[in-house]
C-alpha atoms as a PDB file:
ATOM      1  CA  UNK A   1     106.070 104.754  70.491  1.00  0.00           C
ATOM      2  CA  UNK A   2     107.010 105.535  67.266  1.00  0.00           C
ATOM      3  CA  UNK A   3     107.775 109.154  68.302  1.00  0.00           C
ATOM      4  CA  UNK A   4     110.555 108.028  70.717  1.00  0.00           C
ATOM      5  CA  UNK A   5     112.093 106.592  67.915  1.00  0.00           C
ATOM      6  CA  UNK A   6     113.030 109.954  66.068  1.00  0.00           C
ATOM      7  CA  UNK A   7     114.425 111.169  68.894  1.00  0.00           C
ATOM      8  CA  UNK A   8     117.070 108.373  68.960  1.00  0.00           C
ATOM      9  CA  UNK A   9     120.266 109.527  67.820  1.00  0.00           C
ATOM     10  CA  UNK A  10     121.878 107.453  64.891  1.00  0.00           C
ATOM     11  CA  UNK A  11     124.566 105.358  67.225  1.00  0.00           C
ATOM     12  CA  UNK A  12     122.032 105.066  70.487  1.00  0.00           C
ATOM     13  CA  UNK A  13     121.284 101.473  71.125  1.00  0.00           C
ATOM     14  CA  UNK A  14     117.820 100.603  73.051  1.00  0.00           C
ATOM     15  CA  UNK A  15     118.164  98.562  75.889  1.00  0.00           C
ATOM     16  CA  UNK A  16     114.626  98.118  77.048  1.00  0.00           C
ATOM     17  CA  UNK A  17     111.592  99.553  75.727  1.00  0.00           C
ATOM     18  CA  UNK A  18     107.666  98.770  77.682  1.00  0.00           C
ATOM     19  CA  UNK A  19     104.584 100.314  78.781  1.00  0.00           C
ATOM     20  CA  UNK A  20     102.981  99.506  82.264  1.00  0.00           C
ATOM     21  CA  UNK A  21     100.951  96.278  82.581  1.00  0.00           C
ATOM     22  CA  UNK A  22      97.457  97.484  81.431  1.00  0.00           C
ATOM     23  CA  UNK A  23      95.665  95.338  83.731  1.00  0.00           C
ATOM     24  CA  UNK A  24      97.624  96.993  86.893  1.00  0.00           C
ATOM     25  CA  UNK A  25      97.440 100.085  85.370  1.00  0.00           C
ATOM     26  CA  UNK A  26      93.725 100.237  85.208  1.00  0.00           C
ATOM     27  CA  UNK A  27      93.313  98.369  88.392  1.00  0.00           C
ATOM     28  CA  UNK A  28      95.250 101.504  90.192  1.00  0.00           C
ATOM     29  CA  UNK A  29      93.129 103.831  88.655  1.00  0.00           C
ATOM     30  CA  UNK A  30      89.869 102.960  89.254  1.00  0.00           C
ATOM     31  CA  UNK A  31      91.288 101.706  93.035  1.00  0.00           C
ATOM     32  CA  UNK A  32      93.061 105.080  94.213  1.00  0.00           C
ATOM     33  CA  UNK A  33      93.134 106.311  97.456  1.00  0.00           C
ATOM     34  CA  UNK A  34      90.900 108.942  95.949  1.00  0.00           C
ATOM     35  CA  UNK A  35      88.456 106.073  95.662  1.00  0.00           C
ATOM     36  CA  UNK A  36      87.685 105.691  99.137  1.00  0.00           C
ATOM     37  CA  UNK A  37      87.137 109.343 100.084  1.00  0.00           C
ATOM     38  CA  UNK A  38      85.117 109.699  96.911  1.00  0.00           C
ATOM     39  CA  UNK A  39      82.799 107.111  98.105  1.00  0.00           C
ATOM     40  CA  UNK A  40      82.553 108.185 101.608  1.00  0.00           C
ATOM     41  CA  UNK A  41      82.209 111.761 100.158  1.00  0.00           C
ATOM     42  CA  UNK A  42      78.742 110.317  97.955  1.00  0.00           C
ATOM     43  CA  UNK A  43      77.788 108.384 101.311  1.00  0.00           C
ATOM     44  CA  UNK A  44      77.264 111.298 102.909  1.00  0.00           C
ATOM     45  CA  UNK A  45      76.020 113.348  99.621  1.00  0.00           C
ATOM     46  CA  UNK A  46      73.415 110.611  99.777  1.00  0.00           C
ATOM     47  CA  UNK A  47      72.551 110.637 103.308  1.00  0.00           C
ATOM     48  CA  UNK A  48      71.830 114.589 103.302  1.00  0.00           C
ATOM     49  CA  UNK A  49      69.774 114.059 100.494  1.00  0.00           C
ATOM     50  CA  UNK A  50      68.037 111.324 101.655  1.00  0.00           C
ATOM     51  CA  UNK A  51      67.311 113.185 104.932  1.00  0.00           C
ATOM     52  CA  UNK A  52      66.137 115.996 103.119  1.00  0.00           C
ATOM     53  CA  UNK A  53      63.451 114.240 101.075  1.00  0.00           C
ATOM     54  CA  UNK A  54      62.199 112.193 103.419  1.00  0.00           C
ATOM     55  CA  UNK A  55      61.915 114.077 106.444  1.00  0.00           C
ATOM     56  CA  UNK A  56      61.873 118.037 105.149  1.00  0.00           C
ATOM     57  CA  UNK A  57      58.814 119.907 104.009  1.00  0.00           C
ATOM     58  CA  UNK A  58      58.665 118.939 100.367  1.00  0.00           C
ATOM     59  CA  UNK A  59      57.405 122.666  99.210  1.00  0.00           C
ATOM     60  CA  UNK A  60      59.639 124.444 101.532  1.00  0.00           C
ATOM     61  CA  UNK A  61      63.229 122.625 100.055  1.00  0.00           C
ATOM     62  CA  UNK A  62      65.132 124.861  97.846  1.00  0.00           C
ATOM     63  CA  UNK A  63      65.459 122.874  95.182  1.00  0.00           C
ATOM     64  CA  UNK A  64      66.842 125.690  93.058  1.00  0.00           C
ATOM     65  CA  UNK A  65      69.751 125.948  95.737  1.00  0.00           C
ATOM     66  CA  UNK A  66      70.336 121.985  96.376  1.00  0.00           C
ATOM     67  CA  UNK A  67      70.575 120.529  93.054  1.00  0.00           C
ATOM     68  CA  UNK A  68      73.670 122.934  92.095  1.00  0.00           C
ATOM     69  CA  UNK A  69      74.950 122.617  95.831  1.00  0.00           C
ATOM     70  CA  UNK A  70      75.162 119.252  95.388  1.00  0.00           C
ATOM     71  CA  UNK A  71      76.762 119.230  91.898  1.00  0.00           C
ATOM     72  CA  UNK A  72      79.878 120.914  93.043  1.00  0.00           C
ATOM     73  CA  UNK A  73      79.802 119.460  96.691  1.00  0.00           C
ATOM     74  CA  UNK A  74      80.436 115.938  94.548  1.00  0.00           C
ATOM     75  CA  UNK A  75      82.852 117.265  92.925  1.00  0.00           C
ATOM     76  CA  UNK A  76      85.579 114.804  94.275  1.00  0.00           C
ATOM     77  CA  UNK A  77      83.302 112.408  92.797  1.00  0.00           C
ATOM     78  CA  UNK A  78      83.516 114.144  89.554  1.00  0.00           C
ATOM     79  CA  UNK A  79      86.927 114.075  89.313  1.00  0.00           C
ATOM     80  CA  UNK A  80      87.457 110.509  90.678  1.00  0.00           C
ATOM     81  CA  UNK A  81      85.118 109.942  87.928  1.00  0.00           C
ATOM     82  CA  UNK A  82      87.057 111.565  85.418  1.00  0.00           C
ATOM     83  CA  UNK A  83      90.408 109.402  86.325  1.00  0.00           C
ATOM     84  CA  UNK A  84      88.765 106.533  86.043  1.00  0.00           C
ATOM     85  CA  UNK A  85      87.291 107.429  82.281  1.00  0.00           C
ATOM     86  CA  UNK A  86      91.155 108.872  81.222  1.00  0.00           C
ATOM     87  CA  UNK A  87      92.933 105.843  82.559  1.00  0.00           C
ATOM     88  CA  UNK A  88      92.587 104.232  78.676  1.00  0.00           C
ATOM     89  CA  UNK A  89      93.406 107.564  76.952  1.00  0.00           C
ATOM     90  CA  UNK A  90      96.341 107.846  79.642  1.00  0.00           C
ATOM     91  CA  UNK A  91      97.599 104.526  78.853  1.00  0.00           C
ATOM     92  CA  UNK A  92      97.711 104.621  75.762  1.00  0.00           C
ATOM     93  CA  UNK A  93      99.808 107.606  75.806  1.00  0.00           C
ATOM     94  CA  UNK A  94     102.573 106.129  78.314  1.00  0.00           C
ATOM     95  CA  UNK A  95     105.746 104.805  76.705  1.00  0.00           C
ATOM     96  CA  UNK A  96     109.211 104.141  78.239  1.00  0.00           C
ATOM     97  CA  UNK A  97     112.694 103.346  76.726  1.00  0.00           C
ATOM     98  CA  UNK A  98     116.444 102.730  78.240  1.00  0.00           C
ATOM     99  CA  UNK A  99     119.087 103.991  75.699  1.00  0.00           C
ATOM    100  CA  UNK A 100     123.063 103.424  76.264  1.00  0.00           C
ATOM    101  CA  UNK A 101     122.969 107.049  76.599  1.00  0.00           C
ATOM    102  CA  UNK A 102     119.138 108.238  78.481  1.00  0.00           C
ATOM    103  CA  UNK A 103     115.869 106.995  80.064  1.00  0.00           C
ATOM    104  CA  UNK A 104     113.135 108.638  77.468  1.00  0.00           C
ATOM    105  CA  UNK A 105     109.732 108.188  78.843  1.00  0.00           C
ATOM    106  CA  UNK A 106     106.158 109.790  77.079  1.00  0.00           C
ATOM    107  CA  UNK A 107     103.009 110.077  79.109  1.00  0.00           C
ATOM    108  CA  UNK A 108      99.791 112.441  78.787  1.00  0.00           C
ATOM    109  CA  UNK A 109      96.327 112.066  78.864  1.00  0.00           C
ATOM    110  CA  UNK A 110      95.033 114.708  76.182  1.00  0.00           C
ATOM    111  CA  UNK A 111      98.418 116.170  75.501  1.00  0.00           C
ATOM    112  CA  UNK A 112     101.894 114.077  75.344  1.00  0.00           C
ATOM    113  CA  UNK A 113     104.845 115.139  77.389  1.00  0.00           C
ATOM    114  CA  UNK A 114     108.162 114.192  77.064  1.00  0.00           C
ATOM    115  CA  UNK A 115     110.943 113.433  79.378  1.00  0.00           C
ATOM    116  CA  UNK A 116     114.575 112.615  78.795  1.00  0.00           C
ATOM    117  CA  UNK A 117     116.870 111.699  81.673  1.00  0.00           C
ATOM    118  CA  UNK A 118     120.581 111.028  80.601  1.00  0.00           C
ATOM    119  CA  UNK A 119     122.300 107.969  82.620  1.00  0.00           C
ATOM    120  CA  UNK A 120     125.183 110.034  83.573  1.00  0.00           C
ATOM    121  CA  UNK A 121     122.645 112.548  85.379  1.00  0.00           C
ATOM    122  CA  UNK A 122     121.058 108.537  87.571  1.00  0.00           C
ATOM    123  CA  UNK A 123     121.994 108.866  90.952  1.00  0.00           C
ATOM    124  CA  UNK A 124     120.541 105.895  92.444  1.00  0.00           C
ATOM    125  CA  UNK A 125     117.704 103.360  91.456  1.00  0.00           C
ATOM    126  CA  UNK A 126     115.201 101.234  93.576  1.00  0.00           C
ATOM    127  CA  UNK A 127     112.030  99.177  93.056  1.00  0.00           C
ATOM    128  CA  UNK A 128     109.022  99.181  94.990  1.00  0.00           C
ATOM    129  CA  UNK A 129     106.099  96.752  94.974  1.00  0.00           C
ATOM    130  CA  UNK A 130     102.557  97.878  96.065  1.00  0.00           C
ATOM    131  CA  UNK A 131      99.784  95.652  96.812  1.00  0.00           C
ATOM    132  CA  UNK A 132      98.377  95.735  93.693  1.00  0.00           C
ATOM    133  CA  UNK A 133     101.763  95.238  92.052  1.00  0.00           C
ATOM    134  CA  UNK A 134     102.327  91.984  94.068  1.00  0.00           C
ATOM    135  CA  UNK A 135      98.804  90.643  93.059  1.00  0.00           C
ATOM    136  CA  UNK A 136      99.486  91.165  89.269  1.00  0.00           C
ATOM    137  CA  UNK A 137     103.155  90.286  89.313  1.00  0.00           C
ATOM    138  CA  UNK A 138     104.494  93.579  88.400  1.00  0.00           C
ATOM    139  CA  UNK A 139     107.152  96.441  90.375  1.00  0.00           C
ATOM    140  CA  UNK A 140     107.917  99.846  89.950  1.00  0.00           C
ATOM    141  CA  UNK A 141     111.576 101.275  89.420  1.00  0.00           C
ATOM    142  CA  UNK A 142     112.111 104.652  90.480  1.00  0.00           C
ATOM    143  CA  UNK A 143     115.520 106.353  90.107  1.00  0.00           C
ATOM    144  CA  UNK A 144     116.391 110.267  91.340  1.00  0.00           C
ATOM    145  CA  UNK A 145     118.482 112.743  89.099  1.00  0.00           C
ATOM    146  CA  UNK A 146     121.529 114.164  90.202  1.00  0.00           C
ATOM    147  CA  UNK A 147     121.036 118.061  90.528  1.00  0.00           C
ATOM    148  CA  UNK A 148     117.304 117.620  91.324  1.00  0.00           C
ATOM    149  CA  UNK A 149     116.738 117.976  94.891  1.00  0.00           C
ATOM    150  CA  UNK A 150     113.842 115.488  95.517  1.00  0.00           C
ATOM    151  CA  UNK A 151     112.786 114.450  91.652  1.00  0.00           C
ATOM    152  CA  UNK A 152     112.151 110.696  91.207  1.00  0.00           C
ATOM    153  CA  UNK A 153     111.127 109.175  87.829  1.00  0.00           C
ATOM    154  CA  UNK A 154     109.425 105.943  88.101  1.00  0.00           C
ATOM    155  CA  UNK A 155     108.250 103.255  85.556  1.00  0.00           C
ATOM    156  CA  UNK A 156     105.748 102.022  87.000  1.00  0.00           C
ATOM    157  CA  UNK A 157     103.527  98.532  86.566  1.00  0.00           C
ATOM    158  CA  UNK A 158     106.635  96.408  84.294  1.00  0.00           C
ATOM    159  CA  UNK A 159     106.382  92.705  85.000  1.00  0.00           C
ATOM    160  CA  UNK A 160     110.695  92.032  83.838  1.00  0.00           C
ATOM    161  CA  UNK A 161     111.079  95.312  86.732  1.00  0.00           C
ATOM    162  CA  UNK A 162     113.762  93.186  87.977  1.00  0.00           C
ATOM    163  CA  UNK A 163     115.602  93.394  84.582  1.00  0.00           C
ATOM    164  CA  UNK A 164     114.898  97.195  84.481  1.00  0.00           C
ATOM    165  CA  UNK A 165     116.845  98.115  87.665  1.00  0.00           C
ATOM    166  CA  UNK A 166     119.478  95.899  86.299  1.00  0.00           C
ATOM    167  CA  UNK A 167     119.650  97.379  82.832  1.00  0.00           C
ATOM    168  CA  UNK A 168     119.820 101.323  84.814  1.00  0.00           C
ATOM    169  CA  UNK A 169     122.516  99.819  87.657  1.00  0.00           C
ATOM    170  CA  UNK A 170     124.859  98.829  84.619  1.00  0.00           C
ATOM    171  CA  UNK A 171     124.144 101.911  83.096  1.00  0.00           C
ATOM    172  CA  UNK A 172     125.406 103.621  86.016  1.00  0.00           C
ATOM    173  CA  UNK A 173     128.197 101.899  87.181  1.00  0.00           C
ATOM    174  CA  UNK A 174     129.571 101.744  83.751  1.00  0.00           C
ATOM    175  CA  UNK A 175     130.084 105.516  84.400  1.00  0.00           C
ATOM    176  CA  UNK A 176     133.308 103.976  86.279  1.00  0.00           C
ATOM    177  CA  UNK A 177     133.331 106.706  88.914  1.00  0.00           C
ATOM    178  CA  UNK A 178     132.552 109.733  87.339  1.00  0.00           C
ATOM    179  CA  UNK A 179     131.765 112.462  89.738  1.00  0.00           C
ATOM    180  CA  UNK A 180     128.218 114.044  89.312  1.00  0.00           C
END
């Protein structure tokens, strides 16, 4: 947090400054899409193994063969794993702040990336509200970048999301017109 600080200039005023509600944060991590396929991908790790031991030749199995097979054939497993045990070091790394001047947002996992978006560049800005963000009371707001076909930045999992969008829409229409 303290990082996006220095790169303030002297006369930039903060607006709004949040992380993502850790609760929903975690909550979509460990609950991905990647979830499900991960555990229909051990289902069926399981059932070939299963099969294997109880109804193959117990000398003639390959062990040395299966037991790396099925290391890398679970290796959507492995890496749902994995998200699920960086979603705390990922956390802690996202930070987001609204400037009179630019959106500055910090995120990582074992390195820390920086973006800064300046409000004249905001094209447009929406909310959305999964599921999960309905159950915990929180929204996403999203808003594109003029110049960049297709590029959305979001801040996701905020519970005052409503006073987000509101902060970046007077933002932008204090622009008064200005042509992008």
């Amino acid at each position: 947090m303290g990082d996006l600080y220095e790169m303030l200039k002297s006369d930039e005023e903060v607006k709004w400054k949040g992380k993502p509600d850790k609760r929903t944060f975690i909550f979509e991590s460990v609950f991905n899409p990647f979830a499900g396929f991960a555990l229909i991908w051990i289902v069926v790790a399981v059932g070939i193994i299963t099969c294997t031991v109880l109804f193959g030749d117990k000398e003639s199995i390959p062990w040395f063969f299966l037991v790396p097979f099925f290391a890398v054939w679970l290796m959507p497993v492995w890496a749902w794993i994995g998200t699920v045990l960086t979603a705390f070091l990922r956390y802690k790394q996202i930070y987001h702040m609204i400037t009179d001047r630019r959106v500055l947002t910090r995120h990582g996992c074992f390195s820390v990336s920086y973006a800064s978006v300046p409000v004249k560049r905001i094209v447009d800005v929406h909310t959305n509200r999964s599921m999960s963000d309905r159950m915990f009371g929180v929204g996403d707001v999203s808003f594109s970048v003029a110049g960049h076909a297709g590029e959305f930045h979001t801040i996701d999992n905020v519970e005052d999301y409503r006073e987000v969008m509101s902060i970046l829409e007077d933002l932008t229409d204090d622009r008064q017109g200005l042509e992008i």
